[in-house]
Every structure is written in structure tokens, then in C-alpha cells.
Protein backbone atom coordinates (compact mmCIF):
# COMPACT_ATOMS: atom_id res chain seq x y z
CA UNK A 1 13.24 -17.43 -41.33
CA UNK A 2 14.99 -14.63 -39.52
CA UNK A 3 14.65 -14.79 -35.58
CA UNK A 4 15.22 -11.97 -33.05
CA UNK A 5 15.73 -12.95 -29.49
CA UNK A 6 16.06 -9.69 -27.02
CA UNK A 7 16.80 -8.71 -23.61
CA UNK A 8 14.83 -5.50 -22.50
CA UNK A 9 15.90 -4.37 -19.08
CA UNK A 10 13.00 -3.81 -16.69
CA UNK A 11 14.11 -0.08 -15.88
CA UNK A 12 10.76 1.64 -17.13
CA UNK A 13 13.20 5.03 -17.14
CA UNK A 14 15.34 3.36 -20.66
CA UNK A 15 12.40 1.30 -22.18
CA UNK A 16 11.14 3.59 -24.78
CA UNK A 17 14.98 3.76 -26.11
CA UNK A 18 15.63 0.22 -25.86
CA UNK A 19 12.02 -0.39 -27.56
CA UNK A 20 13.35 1.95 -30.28
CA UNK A 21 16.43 0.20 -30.74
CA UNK A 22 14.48 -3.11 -30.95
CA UNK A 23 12.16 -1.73 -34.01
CA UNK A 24 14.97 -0.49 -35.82
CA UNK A 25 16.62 -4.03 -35.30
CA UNK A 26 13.65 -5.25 -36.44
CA UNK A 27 13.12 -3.83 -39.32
CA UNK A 28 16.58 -3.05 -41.02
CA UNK A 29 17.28 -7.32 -40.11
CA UNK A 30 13.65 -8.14 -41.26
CA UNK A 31 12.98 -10.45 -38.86
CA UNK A 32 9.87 -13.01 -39.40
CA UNK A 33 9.47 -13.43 -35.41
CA UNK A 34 10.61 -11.62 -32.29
CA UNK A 35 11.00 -13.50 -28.91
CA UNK A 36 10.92 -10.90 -26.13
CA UNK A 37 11.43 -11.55 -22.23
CA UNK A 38 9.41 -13.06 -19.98
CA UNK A 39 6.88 -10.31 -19.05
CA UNK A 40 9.26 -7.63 -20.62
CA UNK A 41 6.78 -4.23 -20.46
CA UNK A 42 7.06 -3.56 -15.60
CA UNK A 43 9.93 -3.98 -13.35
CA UNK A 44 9.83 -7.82 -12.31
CA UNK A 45 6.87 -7.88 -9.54
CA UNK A 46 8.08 -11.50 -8.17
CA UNK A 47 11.75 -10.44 -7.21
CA UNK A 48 9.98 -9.94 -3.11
CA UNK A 49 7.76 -12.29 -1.79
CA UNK A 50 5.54 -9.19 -0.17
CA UNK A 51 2.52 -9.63 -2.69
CA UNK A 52 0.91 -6.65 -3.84
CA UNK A 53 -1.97 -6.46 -5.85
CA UNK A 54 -2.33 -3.16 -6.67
CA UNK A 55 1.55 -3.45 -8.38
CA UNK A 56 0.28 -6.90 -10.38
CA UNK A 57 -2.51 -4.76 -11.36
CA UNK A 58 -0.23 -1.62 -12.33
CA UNK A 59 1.65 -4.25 -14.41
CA UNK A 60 -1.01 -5.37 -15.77
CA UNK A 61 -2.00 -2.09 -17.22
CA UNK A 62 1.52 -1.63 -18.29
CA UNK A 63 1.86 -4.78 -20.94
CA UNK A 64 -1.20 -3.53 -22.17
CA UNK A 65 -0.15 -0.24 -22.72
CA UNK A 66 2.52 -1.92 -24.54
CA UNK A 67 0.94 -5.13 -26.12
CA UNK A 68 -1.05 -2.30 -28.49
CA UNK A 69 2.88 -1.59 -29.85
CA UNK A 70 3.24 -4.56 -31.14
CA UNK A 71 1.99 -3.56 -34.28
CA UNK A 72 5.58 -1.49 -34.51
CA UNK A 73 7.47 -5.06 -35.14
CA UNK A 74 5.49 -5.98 -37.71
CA UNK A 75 5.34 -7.76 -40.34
CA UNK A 76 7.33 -9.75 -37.55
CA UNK A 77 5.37 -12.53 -35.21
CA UNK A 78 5.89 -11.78 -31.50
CA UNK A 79 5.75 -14.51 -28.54
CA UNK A 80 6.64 -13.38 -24.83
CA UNK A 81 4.53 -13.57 -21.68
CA UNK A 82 2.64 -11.09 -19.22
CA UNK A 83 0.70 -10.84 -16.30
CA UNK A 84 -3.61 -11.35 -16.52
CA UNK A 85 -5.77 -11.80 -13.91
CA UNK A 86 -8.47 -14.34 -15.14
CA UNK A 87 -11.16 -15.53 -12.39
CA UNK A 88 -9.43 -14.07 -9.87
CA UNK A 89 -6.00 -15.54 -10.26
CA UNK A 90 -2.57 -13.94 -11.24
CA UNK A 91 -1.32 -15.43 -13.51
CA UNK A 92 1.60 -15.71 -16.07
CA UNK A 93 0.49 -15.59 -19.79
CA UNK A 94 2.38 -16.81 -22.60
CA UNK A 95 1.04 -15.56 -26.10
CA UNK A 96 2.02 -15.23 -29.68
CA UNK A 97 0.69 -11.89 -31.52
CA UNK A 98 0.73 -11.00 -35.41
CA UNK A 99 -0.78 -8.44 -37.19
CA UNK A 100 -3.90 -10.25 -38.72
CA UNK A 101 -4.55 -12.66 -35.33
CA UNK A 102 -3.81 -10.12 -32.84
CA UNK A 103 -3.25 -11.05 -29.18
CA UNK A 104 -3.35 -15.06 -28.69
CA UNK A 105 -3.10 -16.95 -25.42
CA UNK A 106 -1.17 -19.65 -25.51
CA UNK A 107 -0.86 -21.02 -21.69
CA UNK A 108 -0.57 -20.24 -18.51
CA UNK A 109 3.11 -20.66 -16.66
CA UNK A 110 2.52 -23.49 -14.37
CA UNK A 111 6.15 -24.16 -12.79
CA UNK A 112 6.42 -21.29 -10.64
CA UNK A 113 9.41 -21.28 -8.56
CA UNK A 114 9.25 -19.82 -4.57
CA UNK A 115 12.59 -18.63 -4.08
CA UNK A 116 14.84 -15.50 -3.76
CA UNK A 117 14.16 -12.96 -6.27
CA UNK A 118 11.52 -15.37 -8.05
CA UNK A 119 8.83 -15.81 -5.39
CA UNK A 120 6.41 -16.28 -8.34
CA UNK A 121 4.29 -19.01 -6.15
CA UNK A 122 3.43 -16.20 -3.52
CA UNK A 123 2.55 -13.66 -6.20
């Protein structure tokens, strides 16, 4: 089995290249399963601890945006995390994806650390 782990930088402004970079990786390696970052696809929302909801929600619509690209790794399986809101709650996602599933949850985060530049408890 061939295993990709990758950092993405959240800098919205270079993630289509680095995205590009990551297929061709992908691809040309044939890779069975990508790991990506921890809620890879919106700047990092927790890195203040001045809560926002309308920039959770913006996120939100971001890794979806994104999730649907998935499909550009495959034949590869693809495990990371992002931000839902489920019953009113922000929360941190983990999931695995793959072409014939689709999007699977897997859990929600439940250590979440309140401290400089991860208030993730306040968000």
C-alpha cells in the first residue's frame, strides 16, 4: 500500500497550486490513501479565541466546496477532518472518503485544546 501524508498551507491565495501539486503526486506515485491536514480546505478559524460564526460557517462552505474534489485523488482513499455544524454545535469532523462510499463520518474531535493559537474549546 502506497501512503501520501501532506501539508497544505492554509493561505487560500496558493491552494489551487498546492492542490495541483498534490494530484499530480498522487497520481504519478499511485498512492492507495491520502492523509491530508486537519481541516486543510479555510485559514485555521481557532488560531483567536474571538468566535465567529459567520467565519465557521464560511469554512464550512469552503471544505465543501472542496470535499466534491476529492474525486481528483482517486482511485486513492482520503481521511482528514473539517468543520460541520450538527444540532447546533461546531464541531470537528474526522472522515474517510473513496470513490464508491463517498463522504463518511468517522468522529467527532473531542480533546479540544483552549490555548494560544488553538482556542478550539471557545470555537
Amino acid at each position: 500500500m502506497k501512503i501520501t501524508v501532506c501539508e497544505l498551507r492554509n493561505e487560500m491565495s496558493i491552494l489551487e497550486q498546492e492542490w495541483q501539486n498534490l494530484v499530480y503526486q498522487v497520481k504519478s506515485e499511485g498512492s492507495d490513501f491520502v492523509l491530508l491536514p486537519e481541516m486543510p480546505f479555510y485559514p485555521w478559524v481557532a488560531q483567536t479565541n474571538q468566535v465567529d460564526a459567520e467565519v465557521w460557517q464560511a469554512s464550512v462552505e469552503m471544505h465543501d466546496r472542496w470535499i466534491s474534489r476529492l474525486i481528483e485523488l482517486t482511485p486513492a482513499i482520503v481521511m482528514s477532518s473539517r468543520p460541520v455544524i450538527s444540532e447546533g454545535k461546531r464541531l470537528n469532523e474526522a472522515f474517510i472518503w473513496d470513490e464508491v462510499e463517498g463522504y463518511k463520518a468517522v468522529h467527532h474531535k473531542f480533546y479540544l485544546p483552549d490555548e494560544k493559537g488553538w482556542w478550539e474549546a471557545s470555537w
